[in-house]
Protein backbone atom coordinates (compact mmCIF):
# COMPACT_ATOMS: atom_id res chain seq x y z
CA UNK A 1 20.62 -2.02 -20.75
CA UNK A 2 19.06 -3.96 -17.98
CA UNK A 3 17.17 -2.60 -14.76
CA UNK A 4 17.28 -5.51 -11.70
CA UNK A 5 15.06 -4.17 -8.93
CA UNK A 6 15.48 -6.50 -6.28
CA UNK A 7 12.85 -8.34 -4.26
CA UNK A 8 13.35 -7.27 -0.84
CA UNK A 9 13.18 -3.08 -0.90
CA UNK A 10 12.23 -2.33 -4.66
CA UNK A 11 9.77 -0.41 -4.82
CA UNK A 12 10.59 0.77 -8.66
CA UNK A 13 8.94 0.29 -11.73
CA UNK A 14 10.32 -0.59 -14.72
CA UNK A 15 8.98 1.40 -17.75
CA UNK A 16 11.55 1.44 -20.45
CA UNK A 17 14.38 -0.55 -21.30
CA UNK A 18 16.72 0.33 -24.28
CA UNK A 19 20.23 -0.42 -25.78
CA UNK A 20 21.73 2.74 -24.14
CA UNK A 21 19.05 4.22 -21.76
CA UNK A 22 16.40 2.81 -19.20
CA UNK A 23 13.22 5.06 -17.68
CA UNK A 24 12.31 3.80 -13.92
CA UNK A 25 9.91 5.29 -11.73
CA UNK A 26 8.79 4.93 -8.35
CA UNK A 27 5.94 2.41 -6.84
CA UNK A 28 3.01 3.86 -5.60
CA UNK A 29 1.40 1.93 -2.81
CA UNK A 30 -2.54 2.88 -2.50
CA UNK A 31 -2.79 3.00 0.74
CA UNK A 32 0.84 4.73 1.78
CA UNK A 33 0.46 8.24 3.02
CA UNK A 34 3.45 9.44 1.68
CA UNK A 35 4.33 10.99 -2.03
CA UNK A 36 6.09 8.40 -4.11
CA UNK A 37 9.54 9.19 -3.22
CA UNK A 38 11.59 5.59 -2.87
CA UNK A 39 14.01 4.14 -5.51
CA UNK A 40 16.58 1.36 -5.58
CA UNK A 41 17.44 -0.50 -8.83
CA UNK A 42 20.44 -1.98 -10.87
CA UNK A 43 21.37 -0.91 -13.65
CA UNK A 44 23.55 -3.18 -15.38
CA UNK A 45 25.38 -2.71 -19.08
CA UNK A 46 24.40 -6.29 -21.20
CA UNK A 47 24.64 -4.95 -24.71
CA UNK A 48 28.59 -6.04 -25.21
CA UNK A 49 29.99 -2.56 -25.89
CA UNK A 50 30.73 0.24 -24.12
CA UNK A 51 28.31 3.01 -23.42
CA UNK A 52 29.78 6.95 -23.39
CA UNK A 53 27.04 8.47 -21.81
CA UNK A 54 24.56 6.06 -20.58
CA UNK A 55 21.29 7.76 -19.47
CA UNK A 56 18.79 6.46 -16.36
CA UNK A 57 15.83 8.06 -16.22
CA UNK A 58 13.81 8.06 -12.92
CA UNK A 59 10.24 9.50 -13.52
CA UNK A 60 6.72 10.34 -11.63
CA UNK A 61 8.91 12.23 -8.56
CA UNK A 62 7.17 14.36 -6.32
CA UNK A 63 7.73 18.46 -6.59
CA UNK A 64 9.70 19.64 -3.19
CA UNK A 65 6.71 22.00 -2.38
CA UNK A 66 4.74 18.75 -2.27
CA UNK A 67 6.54 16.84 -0.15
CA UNK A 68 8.08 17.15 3.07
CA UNK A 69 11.48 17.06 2.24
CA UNK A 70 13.01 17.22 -2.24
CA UNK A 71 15.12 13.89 -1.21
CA UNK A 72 15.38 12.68 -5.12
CA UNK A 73 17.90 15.24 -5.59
CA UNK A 74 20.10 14.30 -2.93
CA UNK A 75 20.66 10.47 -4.71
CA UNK A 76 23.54 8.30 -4.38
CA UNK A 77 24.91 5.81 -6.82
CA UNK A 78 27.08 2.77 -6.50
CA UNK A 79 29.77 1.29 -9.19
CA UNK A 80 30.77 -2.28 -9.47
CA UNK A 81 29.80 -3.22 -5.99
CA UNK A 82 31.62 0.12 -4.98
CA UNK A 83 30.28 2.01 -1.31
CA UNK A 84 27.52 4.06 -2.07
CA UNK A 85 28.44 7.79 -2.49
CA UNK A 86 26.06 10.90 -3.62
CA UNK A 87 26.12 11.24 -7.50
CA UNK A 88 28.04 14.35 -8.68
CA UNK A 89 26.27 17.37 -9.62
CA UNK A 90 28.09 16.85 -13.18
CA UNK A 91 26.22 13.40 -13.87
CA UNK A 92 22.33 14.59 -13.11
CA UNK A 93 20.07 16.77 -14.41
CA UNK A 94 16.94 17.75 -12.66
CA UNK A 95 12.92 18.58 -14.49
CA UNK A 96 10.31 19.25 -12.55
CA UNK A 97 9.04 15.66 -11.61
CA UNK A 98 12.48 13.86 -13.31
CA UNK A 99 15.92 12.86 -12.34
CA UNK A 100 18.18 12.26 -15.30
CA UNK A 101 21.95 10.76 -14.72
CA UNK A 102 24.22 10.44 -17.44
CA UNK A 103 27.63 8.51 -17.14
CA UNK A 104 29.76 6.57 -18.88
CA UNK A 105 29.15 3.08 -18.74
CA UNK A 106 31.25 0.42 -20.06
CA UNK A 107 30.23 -3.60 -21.26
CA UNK A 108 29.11 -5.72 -18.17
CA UNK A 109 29.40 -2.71 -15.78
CA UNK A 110 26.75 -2.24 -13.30
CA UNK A 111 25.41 0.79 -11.72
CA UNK A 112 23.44 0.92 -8.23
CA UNK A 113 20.98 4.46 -7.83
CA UNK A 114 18.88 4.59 -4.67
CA UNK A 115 17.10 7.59 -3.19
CA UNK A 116 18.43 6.93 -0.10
CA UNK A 117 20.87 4.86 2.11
CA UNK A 118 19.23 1.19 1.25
CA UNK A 119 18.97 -0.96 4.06
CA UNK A 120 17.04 -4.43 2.45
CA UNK A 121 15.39 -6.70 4.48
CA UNK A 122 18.27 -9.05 3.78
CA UNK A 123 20.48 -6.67 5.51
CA UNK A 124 18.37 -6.81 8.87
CA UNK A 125 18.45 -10.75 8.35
CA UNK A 126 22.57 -10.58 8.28
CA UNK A 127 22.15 -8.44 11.55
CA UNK A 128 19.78 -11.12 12.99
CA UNK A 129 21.98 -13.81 12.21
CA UNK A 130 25.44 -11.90 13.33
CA UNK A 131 23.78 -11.55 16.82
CA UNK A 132 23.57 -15.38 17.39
CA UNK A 133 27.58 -15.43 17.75
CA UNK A 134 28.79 -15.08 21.63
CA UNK A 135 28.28 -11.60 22.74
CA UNK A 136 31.11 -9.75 24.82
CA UNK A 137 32.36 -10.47 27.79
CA UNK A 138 30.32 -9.74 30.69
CA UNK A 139 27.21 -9.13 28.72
CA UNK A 140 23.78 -11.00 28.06
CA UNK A 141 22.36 -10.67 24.40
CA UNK A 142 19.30 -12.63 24.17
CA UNK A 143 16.89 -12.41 21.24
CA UNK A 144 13.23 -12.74 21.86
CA UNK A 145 10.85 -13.72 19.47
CA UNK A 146 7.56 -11.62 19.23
CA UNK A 147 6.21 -13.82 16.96
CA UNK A 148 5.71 -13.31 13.03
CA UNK A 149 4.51 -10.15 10.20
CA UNK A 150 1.10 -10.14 8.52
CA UNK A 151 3.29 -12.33 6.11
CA UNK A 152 4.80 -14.33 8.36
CA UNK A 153 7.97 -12.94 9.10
CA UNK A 154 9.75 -12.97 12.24
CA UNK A 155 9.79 -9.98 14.68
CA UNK A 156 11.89 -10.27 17.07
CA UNK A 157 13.62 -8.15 20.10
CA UNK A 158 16.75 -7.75 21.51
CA UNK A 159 17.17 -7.94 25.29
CA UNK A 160 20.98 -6.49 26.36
CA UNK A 161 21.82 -6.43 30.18
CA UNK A 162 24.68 -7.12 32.19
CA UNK A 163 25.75 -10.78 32.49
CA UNK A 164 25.76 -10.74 36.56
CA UNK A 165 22.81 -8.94 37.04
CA UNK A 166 19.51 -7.62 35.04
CA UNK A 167 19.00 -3.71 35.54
CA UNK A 168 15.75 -2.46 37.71
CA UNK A 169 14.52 -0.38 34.21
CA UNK A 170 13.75 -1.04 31.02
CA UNK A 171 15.16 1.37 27.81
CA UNK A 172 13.31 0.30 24.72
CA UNK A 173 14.75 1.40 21.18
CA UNK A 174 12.12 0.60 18.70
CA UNK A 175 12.81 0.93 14.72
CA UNK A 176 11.62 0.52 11.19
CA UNK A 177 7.84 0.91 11.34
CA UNK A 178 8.47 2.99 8.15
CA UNK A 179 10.93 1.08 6.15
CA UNK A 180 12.22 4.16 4.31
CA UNK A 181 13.42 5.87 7.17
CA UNK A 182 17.08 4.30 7.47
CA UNK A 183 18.41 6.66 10.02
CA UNK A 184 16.40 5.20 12.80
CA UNK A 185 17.44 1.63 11.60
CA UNK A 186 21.11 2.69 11.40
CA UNK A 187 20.89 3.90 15.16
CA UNK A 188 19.35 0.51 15.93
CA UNK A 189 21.92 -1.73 14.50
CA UNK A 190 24.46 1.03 16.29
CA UNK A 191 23.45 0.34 19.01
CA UNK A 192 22.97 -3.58 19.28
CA UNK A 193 26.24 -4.51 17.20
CA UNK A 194 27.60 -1.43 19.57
CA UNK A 195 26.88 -3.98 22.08
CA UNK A 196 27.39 -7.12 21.30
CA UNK A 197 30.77 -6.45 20.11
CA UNK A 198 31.89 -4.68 22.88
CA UNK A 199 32.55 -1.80 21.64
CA UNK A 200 30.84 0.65 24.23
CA UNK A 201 33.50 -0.64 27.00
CA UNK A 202 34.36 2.29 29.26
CA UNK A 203 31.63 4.42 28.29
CA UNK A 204 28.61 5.83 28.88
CA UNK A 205 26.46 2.75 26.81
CA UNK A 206 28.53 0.49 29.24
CA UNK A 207 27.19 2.27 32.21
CA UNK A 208 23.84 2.60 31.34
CA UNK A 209 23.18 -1.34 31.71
CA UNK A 210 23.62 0.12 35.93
CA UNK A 211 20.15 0.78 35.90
CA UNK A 212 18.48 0.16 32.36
CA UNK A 213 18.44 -2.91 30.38
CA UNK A 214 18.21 -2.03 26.28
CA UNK A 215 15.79 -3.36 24.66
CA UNK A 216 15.92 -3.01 21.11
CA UNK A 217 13.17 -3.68 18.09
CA UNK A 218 15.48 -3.18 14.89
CA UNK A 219 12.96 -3.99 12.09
CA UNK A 220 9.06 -3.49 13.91
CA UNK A 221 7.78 -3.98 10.21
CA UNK A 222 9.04 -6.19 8.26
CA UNK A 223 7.02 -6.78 5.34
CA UNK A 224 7.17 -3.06 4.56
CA UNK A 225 11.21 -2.93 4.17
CA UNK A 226 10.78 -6.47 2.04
CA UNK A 227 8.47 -4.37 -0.07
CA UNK A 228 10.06 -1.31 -0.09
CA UNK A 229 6.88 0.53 0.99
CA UNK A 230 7.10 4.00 2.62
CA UNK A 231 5.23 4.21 6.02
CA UNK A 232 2.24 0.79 6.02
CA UNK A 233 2.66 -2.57 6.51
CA UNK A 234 1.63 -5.21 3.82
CA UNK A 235 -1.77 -4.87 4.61
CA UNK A 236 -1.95 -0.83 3.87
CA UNK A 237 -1.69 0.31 7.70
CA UNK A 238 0.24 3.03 8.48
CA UNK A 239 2.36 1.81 11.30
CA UNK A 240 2.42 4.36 14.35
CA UNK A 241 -0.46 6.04 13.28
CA UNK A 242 -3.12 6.55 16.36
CA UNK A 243 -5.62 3.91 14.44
CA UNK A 244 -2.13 1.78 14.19
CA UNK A 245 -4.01 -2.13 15.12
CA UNK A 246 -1.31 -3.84 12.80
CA UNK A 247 0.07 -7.55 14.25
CA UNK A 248 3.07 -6.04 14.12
CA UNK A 249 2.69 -3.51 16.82
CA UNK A 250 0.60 -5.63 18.53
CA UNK A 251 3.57 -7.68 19.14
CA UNK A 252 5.79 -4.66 19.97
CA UNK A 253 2.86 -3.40 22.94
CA UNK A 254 2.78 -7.22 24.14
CA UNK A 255 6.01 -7.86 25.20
CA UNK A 256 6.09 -3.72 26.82
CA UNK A 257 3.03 -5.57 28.79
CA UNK A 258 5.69 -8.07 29.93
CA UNK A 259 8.59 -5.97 30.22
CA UNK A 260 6.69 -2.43 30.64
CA UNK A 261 9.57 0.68 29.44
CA UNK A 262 10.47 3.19 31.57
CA UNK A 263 12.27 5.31 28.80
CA UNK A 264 10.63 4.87 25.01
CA UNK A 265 12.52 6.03 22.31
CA UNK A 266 10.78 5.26 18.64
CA UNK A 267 13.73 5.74 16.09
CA UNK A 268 12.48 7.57 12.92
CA UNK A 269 14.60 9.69 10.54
């Protein structure tokens, strides 16, 4: 069997590769603060015959009572392109520092196993590129461009205000400084395709733009997602520590100089 790891939120290492099983583990970054807990990989099923009880192998995981929060045995796994849906309690088995799944796996299949909700840097690049289509009626979507990553990609922000008039106050949403954390991502795309769709019509989002324009960061570092690192940029810095003097955040505190918040909210999870 084969293990594809793909280039833009790895962070697994290959370490075995056999007819009927495969042993993975995650990548340890030197200079992230947190235990090795992030894995996303393919497996796919090249041998030409079908495989009963197929057997992935994910090794070097951190012990709950060493880490903040056991979140390798709350996996999810993805068939054939299939939604990605927690892995039954019947297909794993848990050691001490191991994951083991076991399923049937038949010729050419392909099987998806991630630690957590993966959200690639390709994904944030659809979501850039979706919000270049007309917004709503009635609203302004404008992206601005805070310049590039310690590898030159682009960080950008999202301005959203009424079409008629800007709002007296700023609301800044600002996500992804740790690229694992996909909840606080999730409530930043929320938000912005919330928007520009126009779904939030007659509600309480809608009325906000009154007296706050949003201002939303979706992806504040984005050489960590491409990497799949946990919590530092591609230069090792932990992004929101208090010693935090990445470009990146740079960036984010130069355009608050130029559009200073009046409510901050820094989207984790």
């Amino acid at each position: 069997m084969k293990v594809i790891v793909p280039d833009d939120h790895g962070a697994t290492d290959v370490l075995l590769e056999e007819p009927s099983s495969v042993t993975v583990r995650p990548h340890r970054y030197p200079s992230d603060t947190y235990p090795p807990l992030w894995f996303y990989f393919q497996v796919r099923n090249d041998t030409g015959r079908d495989w009963p009880c197929a057997r992935i192998v994910v090794e070097g995981l951190t012990p709950g009572q060493d880490s903040y929060e056991p979140f390798w045995k709350h996996c999810l796994w993805a068939r054939n392109g299939r939604p990605f849906e927690r892995i039954p309690d019947t297909a794993q088995r848990f050691g001490a520092t191991t994951l083991i799944v076991e399923t049937p796996l038949t010729a050419e299949a392909t099987l998806w196993i991630a630690e957590t909700f993966p959200l690639p840097y390709a994904h944030y690049m659809n979501l850039r590129d979706a919000m270049e289509a007309p917004p709503a009626s009635g609203l302004s979507v404008q992206r601005c461009s805070l310049g590039e990553s310690a590898r030159g990609r682009p960080l950008d922000a999202f301005r959203i205000q009424r079409e008629s008039r800007a709002a007296g106050r700023n609301l800044y949403i600002v996500a992804g400084q740790h690229a694992v954390e996909q909840s606080g991502k999730i409530f930043a795309e929320t938000v912005l395709r919330g928007y520009h769709s126009g779904a939030f019509a007659g509600t309480p989002m809608e009325r906000l733009l009154a007296t706050h324009n949003v201002i939303v960061v979706p992806l504040a570092n984005p050489d960590g997602c491409y990497d799949g690192r946990m919590n530092t940029n591609a230069e090792g810095v932990v992004m929101d520590d208090p010693a935090d003097n990445s470009v990146e955040t740079r960036a984010v505190l130069g355009l608050m100089d130029e559009m200073p918040p009046h409510v901050l909210i820094n989207c984790h999870g």
